[in-house]
N, C-alpha and C. Protein backbone atom coordinates (compact mmCIF):
# COMPACT_ATOMS: atom_id res chain seq x y z
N UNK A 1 -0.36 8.28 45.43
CA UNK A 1 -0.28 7.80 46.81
C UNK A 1 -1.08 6.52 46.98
N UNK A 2 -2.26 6.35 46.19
CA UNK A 2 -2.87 5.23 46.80
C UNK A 2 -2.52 4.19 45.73
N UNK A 3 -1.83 4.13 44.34
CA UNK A 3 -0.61 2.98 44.28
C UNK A 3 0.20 2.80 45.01
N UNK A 4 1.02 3.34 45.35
CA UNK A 4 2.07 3.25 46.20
C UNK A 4 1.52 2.43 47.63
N UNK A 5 0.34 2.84 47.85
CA UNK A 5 -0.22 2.54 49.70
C UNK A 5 -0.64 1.00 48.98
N UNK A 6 -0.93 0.58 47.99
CA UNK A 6 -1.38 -0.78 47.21
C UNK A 6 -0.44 -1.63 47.19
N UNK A 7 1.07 -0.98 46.58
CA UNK A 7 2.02 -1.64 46.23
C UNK A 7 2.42 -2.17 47.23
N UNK A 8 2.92 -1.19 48.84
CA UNK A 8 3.10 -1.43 49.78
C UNK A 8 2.57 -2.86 50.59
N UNK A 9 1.00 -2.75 50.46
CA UNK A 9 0.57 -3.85 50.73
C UNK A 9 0.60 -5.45 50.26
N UNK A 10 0.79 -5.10 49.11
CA UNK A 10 1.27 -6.16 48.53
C UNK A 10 2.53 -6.64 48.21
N UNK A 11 3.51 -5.96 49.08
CA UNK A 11 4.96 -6.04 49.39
C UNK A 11 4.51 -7.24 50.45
N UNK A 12 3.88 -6.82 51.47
CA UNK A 12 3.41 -7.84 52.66
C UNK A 12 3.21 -8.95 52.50
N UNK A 13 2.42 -9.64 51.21
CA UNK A 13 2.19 -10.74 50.80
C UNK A 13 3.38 -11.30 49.99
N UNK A 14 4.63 -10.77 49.65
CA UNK A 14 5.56 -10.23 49.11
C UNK A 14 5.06 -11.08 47.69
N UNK A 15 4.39 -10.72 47.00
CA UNK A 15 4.23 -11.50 45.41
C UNK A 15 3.57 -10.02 44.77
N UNK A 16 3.78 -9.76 43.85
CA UNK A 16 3.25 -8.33 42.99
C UNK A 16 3.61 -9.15 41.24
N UNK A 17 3.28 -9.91 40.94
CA UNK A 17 4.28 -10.60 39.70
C UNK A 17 2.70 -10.94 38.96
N UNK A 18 3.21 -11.04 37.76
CA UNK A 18 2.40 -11.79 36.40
C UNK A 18 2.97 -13.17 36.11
N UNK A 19 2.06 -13.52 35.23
CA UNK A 19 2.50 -15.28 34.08
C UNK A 19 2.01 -15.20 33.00
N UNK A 20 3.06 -15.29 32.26
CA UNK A 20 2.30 -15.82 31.01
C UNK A 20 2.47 -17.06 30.09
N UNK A 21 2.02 -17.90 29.88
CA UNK A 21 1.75 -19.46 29.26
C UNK A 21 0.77 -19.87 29.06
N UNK A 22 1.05 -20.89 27.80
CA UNK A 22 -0.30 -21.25 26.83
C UNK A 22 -0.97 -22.54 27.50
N UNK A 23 -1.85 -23.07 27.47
CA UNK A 23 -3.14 -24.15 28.00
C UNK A 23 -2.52 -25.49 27.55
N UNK A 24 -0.80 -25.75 27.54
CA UNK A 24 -0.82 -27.02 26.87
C UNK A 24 -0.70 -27.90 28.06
N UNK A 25 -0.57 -29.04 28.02
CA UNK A 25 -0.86 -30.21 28.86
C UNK A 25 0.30 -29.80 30.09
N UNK A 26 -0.55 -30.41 31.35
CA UNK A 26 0.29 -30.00 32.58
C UNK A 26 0.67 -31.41 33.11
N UNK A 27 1.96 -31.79 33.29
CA UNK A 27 1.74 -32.88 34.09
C UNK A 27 0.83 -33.23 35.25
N UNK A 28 0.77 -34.80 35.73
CA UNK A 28 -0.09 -35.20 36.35
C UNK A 28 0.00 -34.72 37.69
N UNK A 29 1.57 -34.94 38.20
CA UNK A 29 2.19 -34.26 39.61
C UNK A 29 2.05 -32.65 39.69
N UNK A 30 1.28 -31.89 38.68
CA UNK A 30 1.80 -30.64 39.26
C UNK A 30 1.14 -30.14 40.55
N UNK A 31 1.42 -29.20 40.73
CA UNK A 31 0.63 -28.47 42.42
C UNK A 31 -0.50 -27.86 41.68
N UNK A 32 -1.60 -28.39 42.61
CA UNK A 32 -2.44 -27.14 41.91
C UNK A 32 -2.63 -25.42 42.61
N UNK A 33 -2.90 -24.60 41.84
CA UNK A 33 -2.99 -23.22 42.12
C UNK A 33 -3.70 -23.29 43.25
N UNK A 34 -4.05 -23.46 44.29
CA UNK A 34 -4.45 -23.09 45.54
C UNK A 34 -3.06 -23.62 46.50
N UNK A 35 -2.72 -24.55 46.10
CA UNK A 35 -2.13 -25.12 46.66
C UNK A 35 -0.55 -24.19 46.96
N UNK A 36 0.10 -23.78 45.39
CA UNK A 36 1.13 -23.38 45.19
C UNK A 36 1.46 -21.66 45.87
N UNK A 37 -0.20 -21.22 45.82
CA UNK A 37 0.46 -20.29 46.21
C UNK A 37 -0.15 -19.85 47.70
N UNK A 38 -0.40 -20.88 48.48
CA UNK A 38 -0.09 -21.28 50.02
C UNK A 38 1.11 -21.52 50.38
N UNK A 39 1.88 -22.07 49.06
CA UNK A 39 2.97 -22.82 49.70
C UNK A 39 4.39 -21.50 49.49
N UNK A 40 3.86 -20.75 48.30
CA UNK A 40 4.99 -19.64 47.97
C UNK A 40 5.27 -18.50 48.80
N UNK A 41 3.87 -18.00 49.43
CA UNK A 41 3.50 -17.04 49.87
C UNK A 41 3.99 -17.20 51.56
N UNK A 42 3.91 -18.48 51.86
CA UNK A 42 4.40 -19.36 53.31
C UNK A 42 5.52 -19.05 53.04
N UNK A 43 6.67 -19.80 52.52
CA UNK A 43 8.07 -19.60 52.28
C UNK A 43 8.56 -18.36 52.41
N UNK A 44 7.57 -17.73 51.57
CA UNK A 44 8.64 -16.11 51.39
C UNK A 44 8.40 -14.92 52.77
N UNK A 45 7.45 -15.15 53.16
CA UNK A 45 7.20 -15.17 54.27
C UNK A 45 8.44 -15.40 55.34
N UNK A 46 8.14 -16.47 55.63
CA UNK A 46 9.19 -17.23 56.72
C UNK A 46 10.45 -16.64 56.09
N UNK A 47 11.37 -16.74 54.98
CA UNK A 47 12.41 -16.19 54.76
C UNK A 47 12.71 -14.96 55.21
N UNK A 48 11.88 -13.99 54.84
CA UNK A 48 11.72 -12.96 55.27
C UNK A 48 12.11 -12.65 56.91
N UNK A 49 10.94 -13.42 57.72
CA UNK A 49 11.21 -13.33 59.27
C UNK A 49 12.45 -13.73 59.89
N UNK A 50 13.04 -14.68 59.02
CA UNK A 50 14.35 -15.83 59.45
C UNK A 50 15.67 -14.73 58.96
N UNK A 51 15.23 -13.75 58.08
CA UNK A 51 16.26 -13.05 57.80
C UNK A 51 16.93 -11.97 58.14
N UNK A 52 17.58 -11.78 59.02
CA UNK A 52 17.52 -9.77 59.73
C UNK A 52 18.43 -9.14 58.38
N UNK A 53 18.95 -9.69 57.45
CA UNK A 53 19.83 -8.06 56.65
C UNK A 53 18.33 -7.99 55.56
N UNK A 54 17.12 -8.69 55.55
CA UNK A 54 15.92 -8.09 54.40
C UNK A 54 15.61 -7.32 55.61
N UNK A 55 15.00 -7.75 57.22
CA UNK A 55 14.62 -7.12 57.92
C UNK A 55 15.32 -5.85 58.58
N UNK A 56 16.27 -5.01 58.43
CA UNK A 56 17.29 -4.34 58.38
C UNK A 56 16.97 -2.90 56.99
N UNK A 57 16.21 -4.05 55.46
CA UNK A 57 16.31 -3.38 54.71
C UNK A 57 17.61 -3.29 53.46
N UNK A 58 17.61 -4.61 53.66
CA UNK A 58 18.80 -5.09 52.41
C UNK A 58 18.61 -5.40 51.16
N UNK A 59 18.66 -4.24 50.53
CA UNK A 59 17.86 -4.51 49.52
C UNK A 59 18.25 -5.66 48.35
N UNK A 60 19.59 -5.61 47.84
CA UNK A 60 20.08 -6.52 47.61
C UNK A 60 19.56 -7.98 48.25
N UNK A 61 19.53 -8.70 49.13
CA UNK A 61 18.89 -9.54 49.37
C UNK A 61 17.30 -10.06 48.95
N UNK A 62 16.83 -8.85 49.34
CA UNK A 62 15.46 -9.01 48.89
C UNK A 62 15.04 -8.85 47.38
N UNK A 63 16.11 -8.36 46.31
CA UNK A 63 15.98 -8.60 45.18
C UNK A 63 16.47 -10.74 44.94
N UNK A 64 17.42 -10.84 45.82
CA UNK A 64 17.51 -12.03 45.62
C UNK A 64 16.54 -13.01 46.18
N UNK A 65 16.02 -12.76 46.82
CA UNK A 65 14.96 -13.95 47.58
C UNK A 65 13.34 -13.78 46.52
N UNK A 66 12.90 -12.32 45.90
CA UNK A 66 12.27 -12.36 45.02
C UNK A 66 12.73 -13.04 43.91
N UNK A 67 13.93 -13.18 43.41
CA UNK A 67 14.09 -14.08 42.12
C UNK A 67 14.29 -15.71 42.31
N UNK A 68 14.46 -15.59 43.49
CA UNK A 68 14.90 -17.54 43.80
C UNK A 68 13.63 -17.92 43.63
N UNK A 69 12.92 -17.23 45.11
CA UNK A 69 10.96 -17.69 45.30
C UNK A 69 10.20 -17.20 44.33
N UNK A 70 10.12 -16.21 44.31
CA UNK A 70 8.88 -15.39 43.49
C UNK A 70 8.99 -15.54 42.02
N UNK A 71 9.74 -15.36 41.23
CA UNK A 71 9.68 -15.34 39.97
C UNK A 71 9.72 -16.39 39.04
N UNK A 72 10.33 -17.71 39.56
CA UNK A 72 10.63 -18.97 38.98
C UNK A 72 8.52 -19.40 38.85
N UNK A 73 8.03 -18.75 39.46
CA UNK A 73 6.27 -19.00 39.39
C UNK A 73 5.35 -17.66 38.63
N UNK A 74 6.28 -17.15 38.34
CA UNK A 74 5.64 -15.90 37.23
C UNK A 74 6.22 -15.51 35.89
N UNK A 75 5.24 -15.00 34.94
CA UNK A 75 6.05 -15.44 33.55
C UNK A 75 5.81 -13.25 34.16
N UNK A 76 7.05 -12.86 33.57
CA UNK A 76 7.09 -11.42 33.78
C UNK A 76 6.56 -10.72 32.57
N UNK A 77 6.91 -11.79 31.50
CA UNK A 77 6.78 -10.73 29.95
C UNK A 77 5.08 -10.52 29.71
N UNK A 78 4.17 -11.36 30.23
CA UNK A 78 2.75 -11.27 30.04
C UNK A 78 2.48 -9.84 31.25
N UNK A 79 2.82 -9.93 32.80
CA UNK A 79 2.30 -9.22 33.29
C UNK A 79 2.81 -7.71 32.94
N UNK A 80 4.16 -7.53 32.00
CA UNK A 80 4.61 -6.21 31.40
C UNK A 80 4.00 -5.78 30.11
N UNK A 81 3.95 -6.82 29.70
CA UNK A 81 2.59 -6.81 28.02
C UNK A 81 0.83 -6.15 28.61
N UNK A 82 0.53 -6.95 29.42
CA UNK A 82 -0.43 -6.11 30.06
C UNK A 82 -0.20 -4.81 30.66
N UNK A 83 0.55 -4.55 31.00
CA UNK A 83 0.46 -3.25 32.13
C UNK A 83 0.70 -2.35 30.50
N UNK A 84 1.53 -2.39 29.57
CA UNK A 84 1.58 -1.83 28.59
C UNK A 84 0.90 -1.39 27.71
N UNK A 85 -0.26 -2.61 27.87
CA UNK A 85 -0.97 -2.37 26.88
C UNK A 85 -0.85 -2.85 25.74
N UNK A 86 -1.64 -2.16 24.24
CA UNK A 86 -1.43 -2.49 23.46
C UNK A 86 -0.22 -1.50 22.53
N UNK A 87 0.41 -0.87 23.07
CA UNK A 87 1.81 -0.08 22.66
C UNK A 87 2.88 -1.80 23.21
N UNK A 88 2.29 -2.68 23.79
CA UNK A 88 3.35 -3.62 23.56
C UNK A 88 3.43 -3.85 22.33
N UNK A 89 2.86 -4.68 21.20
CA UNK A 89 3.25 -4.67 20.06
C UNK A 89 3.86 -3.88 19.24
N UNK A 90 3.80 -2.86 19.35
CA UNK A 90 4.50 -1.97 18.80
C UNK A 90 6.07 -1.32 18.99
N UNK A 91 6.39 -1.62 20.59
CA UNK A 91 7.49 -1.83 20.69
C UNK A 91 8.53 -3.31 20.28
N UNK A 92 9.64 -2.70 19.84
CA UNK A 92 10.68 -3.43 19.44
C UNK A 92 11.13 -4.81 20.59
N UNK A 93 11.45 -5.66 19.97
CA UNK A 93 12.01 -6.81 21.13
C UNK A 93 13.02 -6.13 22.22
N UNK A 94 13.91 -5.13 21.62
CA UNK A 94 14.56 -4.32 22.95
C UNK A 94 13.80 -3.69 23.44
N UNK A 95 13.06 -3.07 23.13
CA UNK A 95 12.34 -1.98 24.10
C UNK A 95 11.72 -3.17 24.87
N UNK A 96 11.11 -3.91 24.13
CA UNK A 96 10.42 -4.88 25.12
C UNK A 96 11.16 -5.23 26.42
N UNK A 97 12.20 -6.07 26.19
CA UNK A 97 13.30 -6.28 27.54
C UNK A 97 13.75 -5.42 27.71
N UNK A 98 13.93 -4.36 27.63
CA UNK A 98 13.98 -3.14 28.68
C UNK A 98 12.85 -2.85 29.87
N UNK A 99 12.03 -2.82 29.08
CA UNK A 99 10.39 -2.23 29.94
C UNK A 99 10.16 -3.42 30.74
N UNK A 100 10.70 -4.76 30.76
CA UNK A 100 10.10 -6.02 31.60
C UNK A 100 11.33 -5.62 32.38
N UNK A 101 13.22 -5.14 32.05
CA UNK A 101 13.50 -5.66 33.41
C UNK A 101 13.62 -3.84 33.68
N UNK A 102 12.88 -2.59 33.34
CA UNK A 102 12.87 -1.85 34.80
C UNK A 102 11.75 -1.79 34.99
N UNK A 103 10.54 -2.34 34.77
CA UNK A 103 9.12 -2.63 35.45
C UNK A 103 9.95 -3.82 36.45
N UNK A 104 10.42 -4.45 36.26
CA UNK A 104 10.47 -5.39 37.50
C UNK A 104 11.31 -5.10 38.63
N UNK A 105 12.55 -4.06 38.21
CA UNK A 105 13.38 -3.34 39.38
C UNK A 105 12.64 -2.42 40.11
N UNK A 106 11.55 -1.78 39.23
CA UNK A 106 10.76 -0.43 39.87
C UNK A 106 10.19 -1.59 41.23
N UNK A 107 9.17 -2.69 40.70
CA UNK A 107 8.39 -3.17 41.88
C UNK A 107 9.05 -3.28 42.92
N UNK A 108 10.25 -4.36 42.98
CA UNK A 108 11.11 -4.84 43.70
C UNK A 108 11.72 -3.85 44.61
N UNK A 109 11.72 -3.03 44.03
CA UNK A 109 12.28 -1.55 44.86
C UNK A 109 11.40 -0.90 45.75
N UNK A 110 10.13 -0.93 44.92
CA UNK A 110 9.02 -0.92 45.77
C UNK A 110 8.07 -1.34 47.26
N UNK A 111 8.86 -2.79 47.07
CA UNK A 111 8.23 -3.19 47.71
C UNK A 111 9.57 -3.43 48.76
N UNK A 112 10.85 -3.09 48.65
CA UNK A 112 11.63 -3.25 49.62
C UNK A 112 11.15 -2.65 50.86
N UNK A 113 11.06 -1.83 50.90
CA UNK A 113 10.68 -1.23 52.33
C UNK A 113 9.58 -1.94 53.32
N UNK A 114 8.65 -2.07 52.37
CA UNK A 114 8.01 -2.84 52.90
C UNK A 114 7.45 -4.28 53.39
N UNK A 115 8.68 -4.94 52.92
CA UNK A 115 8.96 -6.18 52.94
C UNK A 115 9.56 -6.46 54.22
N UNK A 116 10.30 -5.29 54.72
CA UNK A 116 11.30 -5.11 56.11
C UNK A 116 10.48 -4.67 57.08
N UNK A 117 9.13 -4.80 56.76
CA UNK A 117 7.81 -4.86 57.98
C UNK A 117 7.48 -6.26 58.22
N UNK A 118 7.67 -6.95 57.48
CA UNK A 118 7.24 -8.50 57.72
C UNK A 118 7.43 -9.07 58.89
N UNK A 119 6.65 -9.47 59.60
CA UNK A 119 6.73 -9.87 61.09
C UNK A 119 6.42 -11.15 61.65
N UNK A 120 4.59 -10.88 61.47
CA UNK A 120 4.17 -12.30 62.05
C UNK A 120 2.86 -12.30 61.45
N UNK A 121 3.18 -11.40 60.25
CA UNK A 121 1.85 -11.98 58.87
C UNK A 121 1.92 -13.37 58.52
N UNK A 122 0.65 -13.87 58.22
CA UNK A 122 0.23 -15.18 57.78
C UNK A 122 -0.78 -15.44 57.25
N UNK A 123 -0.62 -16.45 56.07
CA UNK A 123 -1.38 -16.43 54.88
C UNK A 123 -2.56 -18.05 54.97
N UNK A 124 -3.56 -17.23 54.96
CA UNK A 124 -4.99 -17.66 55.06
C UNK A 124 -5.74 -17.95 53.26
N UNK A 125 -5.85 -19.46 52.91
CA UNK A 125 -7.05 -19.70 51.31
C UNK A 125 -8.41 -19.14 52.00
N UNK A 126 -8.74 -18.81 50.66
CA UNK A 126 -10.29 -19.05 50.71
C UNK A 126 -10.87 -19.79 50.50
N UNK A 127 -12.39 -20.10 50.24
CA UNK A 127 -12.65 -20.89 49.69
C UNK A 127 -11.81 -21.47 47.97
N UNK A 128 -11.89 -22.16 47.63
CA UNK A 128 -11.51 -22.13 46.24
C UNK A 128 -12.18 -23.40 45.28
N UNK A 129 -12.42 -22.58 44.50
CA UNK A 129 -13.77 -23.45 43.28
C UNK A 129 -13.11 -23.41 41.92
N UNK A 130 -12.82 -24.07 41.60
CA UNK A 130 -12.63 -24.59 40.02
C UNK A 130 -12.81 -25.69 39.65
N UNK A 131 -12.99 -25.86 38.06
CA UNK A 131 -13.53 -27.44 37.60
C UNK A 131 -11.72 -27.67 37.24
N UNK A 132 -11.57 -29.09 37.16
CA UNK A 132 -10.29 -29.54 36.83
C UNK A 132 -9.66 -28.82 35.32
N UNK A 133 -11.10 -29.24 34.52
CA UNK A 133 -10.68 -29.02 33.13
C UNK A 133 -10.10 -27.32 32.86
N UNK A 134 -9.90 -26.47 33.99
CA UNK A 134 -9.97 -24.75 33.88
C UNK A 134 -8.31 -24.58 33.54
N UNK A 135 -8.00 -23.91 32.63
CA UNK A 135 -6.60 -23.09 32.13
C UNK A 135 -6.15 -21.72 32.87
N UNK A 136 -7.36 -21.21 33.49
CA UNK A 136 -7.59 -19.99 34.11
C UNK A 136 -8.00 -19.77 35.28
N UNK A 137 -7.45 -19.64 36.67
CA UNK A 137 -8.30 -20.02 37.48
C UNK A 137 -7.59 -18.68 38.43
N UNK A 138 -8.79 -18.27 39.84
CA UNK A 138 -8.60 -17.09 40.83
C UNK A 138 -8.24 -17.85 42.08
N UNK A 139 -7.28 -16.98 42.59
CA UNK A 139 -7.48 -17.85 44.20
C UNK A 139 -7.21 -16.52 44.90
N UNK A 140 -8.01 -16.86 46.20
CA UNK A 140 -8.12 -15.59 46.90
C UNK A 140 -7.57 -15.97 48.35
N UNK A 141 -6.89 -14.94 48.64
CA UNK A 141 -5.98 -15.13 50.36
C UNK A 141 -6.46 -14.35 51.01
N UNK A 142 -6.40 -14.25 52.64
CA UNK A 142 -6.08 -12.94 53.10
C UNK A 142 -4.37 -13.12 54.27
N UNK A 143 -3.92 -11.85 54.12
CA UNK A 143 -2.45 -12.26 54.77
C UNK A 143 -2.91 -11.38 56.14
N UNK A 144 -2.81 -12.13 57.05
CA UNK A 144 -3.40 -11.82 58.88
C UNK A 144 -2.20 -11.32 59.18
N UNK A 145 -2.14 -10.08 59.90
CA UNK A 145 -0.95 -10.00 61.14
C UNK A 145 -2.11 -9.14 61.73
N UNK A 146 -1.10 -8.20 62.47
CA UNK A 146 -1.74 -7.11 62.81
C UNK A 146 -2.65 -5.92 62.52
N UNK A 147 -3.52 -5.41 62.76
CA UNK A 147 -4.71 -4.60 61.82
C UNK A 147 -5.26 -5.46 61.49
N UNK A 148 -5.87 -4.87 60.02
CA UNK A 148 -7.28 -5.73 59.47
C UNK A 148 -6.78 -6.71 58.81
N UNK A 149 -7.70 -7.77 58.24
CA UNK A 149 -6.58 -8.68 57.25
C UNK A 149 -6.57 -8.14 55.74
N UNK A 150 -5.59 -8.12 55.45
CA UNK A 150 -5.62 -7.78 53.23
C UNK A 150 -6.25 -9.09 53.13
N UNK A 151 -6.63 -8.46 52.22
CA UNK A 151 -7.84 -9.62 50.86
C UNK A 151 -6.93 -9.65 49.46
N UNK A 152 -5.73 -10.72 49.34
CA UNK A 152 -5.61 -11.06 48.38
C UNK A 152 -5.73 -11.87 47.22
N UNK A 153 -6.04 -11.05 46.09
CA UNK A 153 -6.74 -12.23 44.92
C UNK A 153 -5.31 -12.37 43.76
N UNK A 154 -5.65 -14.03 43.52
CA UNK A 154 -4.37 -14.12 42.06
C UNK A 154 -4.91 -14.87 41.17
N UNK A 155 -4.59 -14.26 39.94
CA UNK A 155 -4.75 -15.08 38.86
C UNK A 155 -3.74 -15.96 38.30
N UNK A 156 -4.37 -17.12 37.89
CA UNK A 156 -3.31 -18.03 37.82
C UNK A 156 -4.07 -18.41 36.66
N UNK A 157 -2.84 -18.88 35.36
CA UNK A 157 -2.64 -19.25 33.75
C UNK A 157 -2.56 -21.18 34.07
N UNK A 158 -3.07 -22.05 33.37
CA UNK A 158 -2.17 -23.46 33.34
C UNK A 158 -0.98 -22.82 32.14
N UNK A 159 0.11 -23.79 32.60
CA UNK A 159 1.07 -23.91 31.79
C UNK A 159 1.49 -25.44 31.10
N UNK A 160 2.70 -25.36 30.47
CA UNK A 160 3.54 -26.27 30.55
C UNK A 160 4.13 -26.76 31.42
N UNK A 161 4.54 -25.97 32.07
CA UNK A 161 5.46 -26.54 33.03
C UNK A 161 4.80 -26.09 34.98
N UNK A 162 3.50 -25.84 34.77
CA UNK A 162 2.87 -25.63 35.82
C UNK A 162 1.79 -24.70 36.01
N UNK A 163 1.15 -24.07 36.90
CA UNK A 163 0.27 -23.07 37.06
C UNK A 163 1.34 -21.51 37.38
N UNK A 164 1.63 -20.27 36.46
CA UNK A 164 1.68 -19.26 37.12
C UNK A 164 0.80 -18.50 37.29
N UNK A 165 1.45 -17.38 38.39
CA UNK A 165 0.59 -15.94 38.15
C UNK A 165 0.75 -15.21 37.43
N UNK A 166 -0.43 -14.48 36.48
CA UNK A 166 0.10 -13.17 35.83
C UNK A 166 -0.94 -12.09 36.22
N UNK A 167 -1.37 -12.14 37.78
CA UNK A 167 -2.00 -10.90 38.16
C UNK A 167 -2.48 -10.51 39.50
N UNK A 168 -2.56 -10.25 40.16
CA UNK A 168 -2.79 -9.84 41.73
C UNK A 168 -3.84 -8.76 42.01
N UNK A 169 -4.90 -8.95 42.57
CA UNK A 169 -5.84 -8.16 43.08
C UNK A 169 -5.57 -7.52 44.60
N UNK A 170 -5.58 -6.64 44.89
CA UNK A 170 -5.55 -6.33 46.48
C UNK A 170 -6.47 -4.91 47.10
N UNK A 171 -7.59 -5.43 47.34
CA UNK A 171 -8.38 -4.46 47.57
C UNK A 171 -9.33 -4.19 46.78
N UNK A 172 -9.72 -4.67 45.81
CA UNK A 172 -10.48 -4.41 44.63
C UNK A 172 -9.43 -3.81 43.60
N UNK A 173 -8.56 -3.61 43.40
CA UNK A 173 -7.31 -3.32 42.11
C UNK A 173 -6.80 -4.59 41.79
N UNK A 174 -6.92 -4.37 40.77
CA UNK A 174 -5.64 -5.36 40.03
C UNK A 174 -4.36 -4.99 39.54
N UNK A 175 -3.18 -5.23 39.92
CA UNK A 175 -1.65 -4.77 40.11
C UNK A 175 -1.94 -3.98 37.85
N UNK A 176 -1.94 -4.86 37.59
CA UNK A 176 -1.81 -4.92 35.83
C UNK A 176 -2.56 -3.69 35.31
N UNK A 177 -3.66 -3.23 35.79
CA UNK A 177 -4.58 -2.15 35.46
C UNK A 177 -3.99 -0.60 36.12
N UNK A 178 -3.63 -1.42 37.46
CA UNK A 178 -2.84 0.13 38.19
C UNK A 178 -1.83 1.04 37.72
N UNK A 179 -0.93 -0.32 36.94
CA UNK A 179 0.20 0.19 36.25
C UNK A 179 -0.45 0.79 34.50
N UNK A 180 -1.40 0.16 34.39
CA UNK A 180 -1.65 0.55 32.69
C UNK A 180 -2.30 1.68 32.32
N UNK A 181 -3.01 2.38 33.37
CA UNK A 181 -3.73 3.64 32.99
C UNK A 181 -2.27 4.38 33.02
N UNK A 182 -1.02 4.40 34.06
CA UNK A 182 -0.13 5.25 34.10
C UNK A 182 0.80 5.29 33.01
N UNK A 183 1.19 4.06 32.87
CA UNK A 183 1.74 3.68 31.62
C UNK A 183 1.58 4.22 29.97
N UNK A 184 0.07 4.36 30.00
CA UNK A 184 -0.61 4.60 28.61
C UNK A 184 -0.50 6.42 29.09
N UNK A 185 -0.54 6.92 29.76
CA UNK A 185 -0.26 8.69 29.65
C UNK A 185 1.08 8.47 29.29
N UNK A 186 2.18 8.18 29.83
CA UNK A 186 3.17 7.80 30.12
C UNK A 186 3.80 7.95 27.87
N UNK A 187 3.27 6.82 27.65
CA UNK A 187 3.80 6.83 26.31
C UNK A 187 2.87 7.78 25.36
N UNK A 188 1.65 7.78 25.91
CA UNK A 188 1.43 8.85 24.91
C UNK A 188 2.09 10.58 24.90
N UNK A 189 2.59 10.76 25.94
CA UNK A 189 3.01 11.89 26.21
C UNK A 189 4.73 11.77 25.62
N UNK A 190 5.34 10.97 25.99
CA UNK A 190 6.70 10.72 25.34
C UNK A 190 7.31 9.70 24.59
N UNK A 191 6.17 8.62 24.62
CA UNK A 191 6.65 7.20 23.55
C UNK A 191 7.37 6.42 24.43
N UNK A 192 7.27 5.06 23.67
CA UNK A 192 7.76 4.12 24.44
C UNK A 192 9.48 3.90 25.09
N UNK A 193 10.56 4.96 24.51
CA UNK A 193 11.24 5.05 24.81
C UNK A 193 11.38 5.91 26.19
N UNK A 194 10.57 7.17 25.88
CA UNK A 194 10.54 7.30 27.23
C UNK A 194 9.88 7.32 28.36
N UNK A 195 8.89 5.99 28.35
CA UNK A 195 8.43 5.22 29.01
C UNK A 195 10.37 4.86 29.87
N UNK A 196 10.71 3.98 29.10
CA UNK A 196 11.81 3.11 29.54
C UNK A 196 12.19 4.37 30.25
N UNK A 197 12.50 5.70 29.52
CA UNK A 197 14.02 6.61 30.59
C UNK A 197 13.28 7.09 31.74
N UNK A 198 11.81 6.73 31.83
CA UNK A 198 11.53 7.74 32.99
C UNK A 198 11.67 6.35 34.25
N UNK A 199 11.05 5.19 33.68
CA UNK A 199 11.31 4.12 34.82
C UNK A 199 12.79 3.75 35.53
N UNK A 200 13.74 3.78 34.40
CA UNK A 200 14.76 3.87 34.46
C UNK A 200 16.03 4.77 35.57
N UNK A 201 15.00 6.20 35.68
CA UNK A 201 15.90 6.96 36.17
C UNK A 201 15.39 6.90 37.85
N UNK A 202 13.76 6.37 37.82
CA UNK A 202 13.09 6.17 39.35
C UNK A 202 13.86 5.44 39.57
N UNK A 203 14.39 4.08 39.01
CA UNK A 203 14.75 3.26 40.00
C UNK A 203 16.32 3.49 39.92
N UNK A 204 17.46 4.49 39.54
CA UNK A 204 18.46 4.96 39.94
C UNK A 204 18.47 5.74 40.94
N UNK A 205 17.39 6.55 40.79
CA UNK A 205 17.48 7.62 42.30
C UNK A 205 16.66 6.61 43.14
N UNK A 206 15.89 5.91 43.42
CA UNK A 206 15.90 4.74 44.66
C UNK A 206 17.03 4.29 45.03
N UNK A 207 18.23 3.68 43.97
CA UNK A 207 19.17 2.82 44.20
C UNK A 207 19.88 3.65 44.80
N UNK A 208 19.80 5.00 44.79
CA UNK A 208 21.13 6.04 45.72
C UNK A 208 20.51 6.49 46.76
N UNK A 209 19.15 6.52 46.66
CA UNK A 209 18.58 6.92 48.24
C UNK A 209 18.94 5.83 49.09
């Protein structure tokens, strides 16, 4: 329950995603990580409000507006390598793309419902401190509506081709750790295959509820 009450919340901010990429040279124009994910977290946001079939609960949609906005700024295979653990190596390149795309249907599914609360939340930086020369850097939000405000934290990778995320704090959790203690019973009890059939079959009986 209190993943789920986590996940939920971080449906609100609608970003729950990883990155993964190596420290090589970033162009000069890129956005920097405070910047980008003011500007992602704004958008998806506003889409959200501008939209009544996500606000309705469409889920279909809201798988699409997570892959247009959200994912083109997260590398998925690092934040599924983490949540895995070190039984990632050991799984096969299929098992691998299996476990990245129903870890990523499970979230998405997840966070539908609660995405169709989105109202008149709005996303607040924190301070933010880094030296230029950093590959690795935190930025911390809080998303305001109604109630208290969430305190969200992200980790952000330099890339090649820009700054992603490959991790989300909300509340003192980090998305990657929440999933990896479950994960690691998970395969030790049935292996990495059925890791895949048990994620697999959650997010079929979601898709028919």
């Amino acid at each position: 329950m209190i993943a789920f009450a986590l996940t939920r919340r971080l449906a609100l901010a609608t970003l729950a995603a990883a990155a993964l990429a190596s420290p090589f040279a970033v162009r000069a124009d890129v956005t920097p990580p405070d910047a980008l994910i003011k500007q992602l977290s704004t958008e998806v946001i506003d889409s959200i409000k501008a939209d009544k079939a996500i606000q309705s609960g469409d889920v279909s949609r809201i798988i699409a507006l997570v892959d247009t906005k959200v994912m083109p700024n997260v590398n998925f295979q690092r934040m599924t390598a983490m949540a895995v653990g070190r039984n990632w190596r050991s799984a096969t390149p299929e098992q691998q793309q299996k476990l990245q795309t129903e870890f990523k249907t499970l979230l998405v599914r997840t966070y539908a419902g609660a995405l169709t609360q989105v109202r008149d939340q709005s996303v607040a930086l924190k301070p933010y401190r880094a030296a230029p020369t950093d590959t690795e850097v935190v930025v911390r939000t809080e998303i305001k509506g109604k109630g208290e405000p969430i305190q969200l934290d992200y980790r952000l990778e330099k890339s090649d081709s820009g700054w992603k995320i490959y991790d989300v704090n909300v509340l003192g959790v980090w998305l990657v750790e929440q999933y990896k203690n479950s994960f690691a019973q998970e395969i030790g009890a049935v292996g990495i295959d059925g890791l895949i059939n048990k994620l697999a079959d959650k997010n079929k009986a979601a898709a028919k509820g």
